[in-house]
PDB file of N, CA and C in Angstrom:
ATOM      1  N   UNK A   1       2.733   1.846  17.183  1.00  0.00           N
ATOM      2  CA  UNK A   1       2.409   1.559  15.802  1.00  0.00           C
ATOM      3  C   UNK A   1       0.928   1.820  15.567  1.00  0.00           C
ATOM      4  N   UNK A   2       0.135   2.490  14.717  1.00  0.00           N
ATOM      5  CA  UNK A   2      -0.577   2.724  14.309  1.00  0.00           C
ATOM      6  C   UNK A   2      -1.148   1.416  13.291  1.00  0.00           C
ATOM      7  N   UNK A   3      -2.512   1.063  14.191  1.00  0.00           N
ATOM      8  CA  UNK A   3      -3.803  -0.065  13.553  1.00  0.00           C
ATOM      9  C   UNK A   3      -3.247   0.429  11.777  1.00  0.00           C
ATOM     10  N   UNK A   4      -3.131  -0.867  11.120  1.00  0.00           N
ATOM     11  CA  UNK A   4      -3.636  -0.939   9.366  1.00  0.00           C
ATOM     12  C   UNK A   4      -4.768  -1.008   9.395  1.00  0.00           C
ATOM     13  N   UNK A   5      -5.748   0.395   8.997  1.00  0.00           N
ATOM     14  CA  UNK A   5      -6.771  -0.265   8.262  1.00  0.00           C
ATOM     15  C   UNK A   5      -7.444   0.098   6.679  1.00  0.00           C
ATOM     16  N   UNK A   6      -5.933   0.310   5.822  1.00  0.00           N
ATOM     17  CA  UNK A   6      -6.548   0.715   4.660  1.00  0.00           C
ATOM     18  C   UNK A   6      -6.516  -0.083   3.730  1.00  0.00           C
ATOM     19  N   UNK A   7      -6.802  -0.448   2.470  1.00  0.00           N
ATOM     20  CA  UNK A   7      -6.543  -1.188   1.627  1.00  0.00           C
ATOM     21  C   UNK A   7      -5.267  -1.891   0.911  1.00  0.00           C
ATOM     22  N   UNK A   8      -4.568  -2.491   0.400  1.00  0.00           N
ATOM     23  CA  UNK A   8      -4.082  -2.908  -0.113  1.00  0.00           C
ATOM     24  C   UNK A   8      -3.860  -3.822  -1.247  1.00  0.00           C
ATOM     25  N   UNK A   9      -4.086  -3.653  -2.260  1.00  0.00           N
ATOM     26  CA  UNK A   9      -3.786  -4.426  -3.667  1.00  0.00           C
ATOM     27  C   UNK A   9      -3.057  -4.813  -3.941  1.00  0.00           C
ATOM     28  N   UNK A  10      -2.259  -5.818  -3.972  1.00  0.00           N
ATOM     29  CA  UNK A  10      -1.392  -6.936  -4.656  1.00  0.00           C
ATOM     30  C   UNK A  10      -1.242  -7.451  -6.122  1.00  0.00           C
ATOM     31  N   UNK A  11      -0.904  -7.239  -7.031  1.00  0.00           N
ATOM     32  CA  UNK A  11      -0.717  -7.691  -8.306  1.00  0.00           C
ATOM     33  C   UNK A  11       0.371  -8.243  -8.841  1.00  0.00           C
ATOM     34  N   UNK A  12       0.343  -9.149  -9.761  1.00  0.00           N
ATOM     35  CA  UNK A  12       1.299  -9.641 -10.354  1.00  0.00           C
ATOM     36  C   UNK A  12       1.900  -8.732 -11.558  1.00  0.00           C
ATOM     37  N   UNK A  13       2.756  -8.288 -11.777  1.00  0.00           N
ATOM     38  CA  UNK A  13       3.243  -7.604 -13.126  1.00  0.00           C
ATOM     39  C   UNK A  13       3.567  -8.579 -14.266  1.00  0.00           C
ATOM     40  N   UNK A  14       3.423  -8.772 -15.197  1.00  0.00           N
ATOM     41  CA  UNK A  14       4.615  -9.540 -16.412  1.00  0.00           C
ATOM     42  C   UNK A  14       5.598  -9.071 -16.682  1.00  0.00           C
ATOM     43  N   UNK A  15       5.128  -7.193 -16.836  1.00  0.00           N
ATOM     44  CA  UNK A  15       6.037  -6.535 -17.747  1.00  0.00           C
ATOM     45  C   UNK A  15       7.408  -6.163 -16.371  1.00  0.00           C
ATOM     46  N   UNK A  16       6.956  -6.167 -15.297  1.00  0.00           N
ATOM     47  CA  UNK A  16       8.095  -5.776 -14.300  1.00  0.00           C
ATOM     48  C   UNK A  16       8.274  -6.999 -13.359  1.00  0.00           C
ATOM     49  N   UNK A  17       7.688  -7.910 -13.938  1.00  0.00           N
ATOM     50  CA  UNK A  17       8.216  -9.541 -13.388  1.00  0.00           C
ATOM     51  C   UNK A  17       8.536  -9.068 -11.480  1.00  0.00           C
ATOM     52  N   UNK A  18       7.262  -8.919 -10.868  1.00  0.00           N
ATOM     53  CA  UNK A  18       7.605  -8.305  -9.648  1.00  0.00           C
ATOM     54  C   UNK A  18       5.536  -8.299  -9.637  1.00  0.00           C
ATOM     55  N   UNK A  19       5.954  -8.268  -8.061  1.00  0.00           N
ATOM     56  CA  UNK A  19       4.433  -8.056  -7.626  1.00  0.00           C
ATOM     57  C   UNK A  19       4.203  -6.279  -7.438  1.00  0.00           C
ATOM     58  N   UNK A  20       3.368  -6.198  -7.676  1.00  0.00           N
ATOM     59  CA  UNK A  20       3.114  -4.493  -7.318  1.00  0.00           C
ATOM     60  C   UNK A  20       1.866  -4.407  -5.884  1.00  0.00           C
ATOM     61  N   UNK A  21       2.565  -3.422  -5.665  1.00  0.00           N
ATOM     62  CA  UNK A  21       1.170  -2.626  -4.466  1.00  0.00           C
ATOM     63  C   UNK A  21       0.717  -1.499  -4.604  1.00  0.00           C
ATOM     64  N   UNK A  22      -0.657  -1.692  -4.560  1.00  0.00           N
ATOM     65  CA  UNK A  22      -1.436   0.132  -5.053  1.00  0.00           C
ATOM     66  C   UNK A  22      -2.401  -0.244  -3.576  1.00  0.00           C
ATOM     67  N   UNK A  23      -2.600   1.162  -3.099  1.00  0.00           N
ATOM     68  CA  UNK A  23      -2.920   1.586  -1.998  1.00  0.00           C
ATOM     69  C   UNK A  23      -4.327   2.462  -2.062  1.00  0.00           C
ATOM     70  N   UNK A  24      -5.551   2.185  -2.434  1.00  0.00           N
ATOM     71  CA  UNK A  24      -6.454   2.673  -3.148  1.00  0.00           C
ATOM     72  C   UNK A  24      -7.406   3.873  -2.712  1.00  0.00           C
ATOM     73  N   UNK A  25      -6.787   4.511  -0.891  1.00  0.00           N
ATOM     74  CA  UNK A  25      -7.064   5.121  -0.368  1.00  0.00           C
ATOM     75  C   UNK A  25      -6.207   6.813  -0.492  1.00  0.00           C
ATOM     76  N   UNK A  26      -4.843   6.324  -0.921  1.00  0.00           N
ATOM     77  CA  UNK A  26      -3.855   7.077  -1.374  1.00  0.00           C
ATOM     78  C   UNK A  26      -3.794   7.088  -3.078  1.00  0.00           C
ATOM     79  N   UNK A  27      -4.441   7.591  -3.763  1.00  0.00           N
ATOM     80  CA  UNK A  27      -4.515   7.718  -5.252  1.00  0.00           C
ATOM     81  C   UNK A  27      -3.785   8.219  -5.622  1.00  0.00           C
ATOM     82  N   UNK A  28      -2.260   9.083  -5.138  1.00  0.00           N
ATOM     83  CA  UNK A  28      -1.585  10.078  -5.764  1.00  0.00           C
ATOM     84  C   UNK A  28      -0.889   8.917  -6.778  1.00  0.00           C
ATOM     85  N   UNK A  29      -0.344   8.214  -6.575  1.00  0.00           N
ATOM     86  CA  UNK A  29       0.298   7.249  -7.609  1.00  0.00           C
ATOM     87  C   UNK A  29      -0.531   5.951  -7.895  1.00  0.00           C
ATOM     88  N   UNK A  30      -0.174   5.395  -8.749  1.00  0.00           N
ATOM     89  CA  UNK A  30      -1.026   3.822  -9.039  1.00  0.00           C
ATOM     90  C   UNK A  30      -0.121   2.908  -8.094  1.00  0.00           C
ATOM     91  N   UNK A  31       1.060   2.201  -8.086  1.00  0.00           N
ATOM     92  CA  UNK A  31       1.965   1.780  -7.584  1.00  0.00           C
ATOM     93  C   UNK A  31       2.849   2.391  -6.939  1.00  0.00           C
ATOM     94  N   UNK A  32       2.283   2.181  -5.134  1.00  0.00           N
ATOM     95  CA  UNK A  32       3.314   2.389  -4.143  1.00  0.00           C
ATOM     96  C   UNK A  32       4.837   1.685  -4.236  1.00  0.00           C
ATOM     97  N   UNK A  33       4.663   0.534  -4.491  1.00  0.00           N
ATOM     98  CA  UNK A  33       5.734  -0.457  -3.767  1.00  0.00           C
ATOM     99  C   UNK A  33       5.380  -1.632  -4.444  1.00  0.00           C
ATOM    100  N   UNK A  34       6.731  -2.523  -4.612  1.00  0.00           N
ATOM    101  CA  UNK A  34       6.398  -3.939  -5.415  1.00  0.00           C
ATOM    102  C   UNK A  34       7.764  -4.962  -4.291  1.00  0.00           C
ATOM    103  N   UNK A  35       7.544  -6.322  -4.838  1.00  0.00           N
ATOM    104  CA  UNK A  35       8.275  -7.219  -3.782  1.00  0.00           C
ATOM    105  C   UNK A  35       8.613  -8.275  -5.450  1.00  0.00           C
ATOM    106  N   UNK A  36       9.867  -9.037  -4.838  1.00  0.00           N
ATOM    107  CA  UNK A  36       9.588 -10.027  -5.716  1.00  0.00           C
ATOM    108  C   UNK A  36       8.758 -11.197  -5.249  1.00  0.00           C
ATOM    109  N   UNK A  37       8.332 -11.382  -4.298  1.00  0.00           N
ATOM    110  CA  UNK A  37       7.245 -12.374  -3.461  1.00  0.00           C
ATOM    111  C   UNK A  37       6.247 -11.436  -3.549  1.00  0.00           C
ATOM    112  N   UNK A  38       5.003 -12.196  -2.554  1.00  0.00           N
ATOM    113  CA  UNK A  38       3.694 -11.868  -2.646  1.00  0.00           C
ATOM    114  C   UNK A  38       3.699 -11.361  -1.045  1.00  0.00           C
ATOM    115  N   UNK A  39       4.598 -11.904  -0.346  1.00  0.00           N
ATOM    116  CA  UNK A  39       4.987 -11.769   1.193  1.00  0.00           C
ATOM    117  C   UNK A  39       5.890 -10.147   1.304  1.00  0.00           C
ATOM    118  N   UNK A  40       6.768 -10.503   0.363  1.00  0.00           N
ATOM    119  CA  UNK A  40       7.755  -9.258   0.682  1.00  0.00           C
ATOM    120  C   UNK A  40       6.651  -8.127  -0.093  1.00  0.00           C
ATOM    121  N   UNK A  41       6.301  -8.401  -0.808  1.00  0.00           N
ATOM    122  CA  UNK A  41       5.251  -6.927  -1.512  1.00  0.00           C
ATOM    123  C   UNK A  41       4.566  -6.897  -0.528  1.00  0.00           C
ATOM    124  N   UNK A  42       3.519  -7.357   0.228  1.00  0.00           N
ATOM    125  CA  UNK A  42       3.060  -7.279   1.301  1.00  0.00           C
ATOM    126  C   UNK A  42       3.543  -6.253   2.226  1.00  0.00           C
ATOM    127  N   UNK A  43       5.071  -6.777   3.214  1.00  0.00           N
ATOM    128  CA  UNK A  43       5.248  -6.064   4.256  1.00  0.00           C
ATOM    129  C   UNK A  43       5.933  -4.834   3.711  1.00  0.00           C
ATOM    130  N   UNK A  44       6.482  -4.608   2.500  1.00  0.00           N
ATOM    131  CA  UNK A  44       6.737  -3.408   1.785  1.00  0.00           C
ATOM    132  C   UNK A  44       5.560  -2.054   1.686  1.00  0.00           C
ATOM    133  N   UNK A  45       4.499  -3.081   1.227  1.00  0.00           N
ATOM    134  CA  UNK A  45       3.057  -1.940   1.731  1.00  0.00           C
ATOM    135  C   UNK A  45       2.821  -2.079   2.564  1.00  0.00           C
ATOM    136  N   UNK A  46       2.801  -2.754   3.698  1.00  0.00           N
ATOM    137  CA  UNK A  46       2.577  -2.056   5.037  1.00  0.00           C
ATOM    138  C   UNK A  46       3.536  -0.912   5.727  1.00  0.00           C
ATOM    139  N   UNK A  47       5.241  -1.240   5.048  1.00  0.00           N
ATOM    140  CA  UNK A  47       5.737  -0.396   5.448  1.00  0.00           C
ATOM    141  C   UNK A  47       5.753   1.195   4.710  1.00  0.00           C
ATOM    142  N   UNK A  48       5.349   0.671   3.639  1.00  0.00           N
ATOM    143  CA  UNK A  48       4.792   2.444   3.095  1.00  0.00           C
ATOM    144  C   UNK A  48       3.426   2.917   3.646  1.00  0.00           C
ATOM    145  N   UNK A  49       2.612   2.252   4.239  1.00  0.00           N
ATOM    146  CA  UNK A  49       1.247   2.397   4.728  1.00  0.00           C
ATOM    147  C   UNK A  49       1.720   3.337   5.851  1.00  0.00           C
ATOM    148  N   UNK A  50       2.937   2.702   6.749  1.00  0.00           N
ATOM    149  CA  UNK A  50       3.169   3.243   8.157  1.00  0.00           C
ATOM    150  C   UNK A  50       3.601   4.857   7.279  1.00  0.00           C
ATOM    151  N   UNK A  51       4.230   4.661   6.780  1.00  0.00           N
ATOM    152  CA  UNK A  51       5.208   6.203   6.872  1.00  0.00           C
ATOM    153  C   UNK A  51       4.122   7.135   6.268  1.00  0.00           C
ATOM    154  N   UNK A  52       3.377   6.714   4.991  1.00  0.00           N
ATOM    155  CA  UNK A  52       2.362   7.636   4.862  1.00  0.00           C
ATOM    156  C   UNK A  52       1.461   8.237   6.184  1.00  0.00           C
ATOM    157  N   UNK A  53       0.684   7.125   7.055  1.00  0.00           N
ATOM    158  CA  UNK A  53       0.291   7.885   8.045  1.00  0.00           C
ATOM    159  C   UNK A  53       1.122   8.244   9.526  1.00  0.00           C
ATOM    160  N   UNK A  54       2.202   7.915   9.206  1.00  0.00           N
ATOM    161  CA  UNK A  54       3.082   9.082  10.754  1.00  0.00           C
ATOM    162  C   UNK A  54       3.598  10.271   9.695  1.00  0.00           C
ATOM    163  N   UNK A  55       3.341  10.660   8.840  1.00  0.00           N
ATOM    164  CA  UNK A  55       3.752  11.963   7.894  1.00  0.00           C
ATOM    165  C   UNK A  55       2.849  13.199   8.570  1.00  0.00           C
ATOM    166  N   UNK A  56       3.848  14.218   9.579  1.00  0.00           N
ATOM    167  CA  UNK A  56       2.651  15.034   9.696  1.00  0.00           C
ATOM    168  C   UNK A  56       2.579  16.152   8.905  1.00  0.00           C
ATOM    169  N   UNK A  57       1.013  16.747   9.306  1.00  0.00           N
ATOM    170  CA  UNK A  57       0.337  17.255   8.050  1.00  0.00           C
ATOM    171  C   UNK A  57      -0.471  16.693   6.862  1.00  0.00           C
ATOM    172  N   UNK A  58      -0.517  15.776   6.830  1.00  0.00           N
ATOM    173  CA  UNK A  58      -0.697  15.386   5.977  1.00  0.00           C
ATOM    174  C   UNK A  58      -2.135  14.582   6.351  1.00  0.00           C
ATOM    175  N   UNK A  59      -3.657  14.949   5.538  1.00  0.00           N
ATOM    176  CA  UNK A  59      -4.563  14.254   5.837  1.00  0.00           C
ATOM    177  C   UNK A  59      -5.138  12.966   5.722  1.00  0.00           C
ATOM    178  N   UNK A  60      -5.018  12.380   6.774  1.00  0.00           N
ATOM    179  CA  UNK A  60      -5.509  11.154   6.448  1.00  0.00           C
ATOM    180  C   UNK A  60      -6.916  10.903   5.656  1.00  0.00           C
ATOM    181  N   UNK A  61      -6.447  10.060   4.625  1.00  0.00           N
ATOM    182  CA  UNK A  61      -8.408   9.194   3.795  1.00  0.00           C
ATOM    183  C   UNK A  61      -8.621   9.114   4.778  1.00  0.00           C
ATOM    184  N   UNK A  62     -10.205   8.414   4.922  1.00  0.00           N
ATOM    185  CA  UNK A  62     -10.969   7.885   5.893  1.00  0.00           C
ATOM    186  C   UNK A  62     -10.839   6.374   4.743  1.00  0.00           C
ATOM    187  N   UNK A  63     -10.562   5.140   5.771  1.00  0.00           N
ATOM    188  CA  UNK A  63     -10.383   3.694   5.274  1.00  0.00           C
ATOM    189  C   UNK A  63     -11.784   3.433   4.591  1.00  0.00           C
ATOM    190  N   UNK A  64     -11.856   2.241   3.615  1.00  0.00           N
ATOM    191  CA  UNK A  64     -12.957   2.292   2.897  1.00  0.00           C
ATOM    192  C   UNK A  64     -13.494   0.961   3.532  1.00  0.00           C
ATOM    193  N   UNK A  65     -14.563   0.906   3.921  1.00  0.00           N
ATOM    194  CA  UNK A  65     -15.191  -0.318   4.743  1.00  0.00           C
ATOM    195  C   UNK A  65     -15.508  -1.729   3.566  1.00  0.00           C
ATOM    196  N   UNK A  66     -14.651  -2.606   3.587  1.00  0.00           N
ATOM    197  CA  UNK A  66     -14.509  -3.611   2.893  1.00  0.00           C
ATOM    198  C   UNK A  66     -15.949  -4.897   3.719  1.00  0.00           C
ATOM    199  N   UNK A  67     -16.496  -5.443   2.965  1.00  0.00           N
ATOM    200  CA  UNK A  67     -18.147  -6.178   3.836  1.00  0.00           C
ATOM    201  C   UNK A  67     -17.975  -7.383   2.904  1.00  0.00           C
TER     202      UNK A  67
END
């Protein structure tokens, strides 16, 4: 398994009554993945985190150093 070390955003929706995840290193979309918990949105973006980086070809961001 490949270290997490990119960002992850968590939000609450109203309008989709669901948490959302935006991935801020991967900009192609705003919202990767949503959970109806704050837990399940969670391991939902980690599990889109994984598949984005075992995708080969495909260049990895460089992670953004959070201080």
């Amino acid at each position: 398994m490949i270290p997490l070390r990119y960002q992850m955003v968590i939000v609450w929706s109203d309008e989709d009554n669901c948490y959302l995840v935006h991935l801020p290193e991967f900009p192609e979309q705003t919202y990767r993945t949503h959970g109806d918990s704050y837990e399940e949105a969670a391991r939902n973006g980690e599990e889109v985190l994984q598949l984005l980086l075992e995708e080969d070809g495909l260049p990895l961001p460089k992670p953004t150093l959070v201080v």
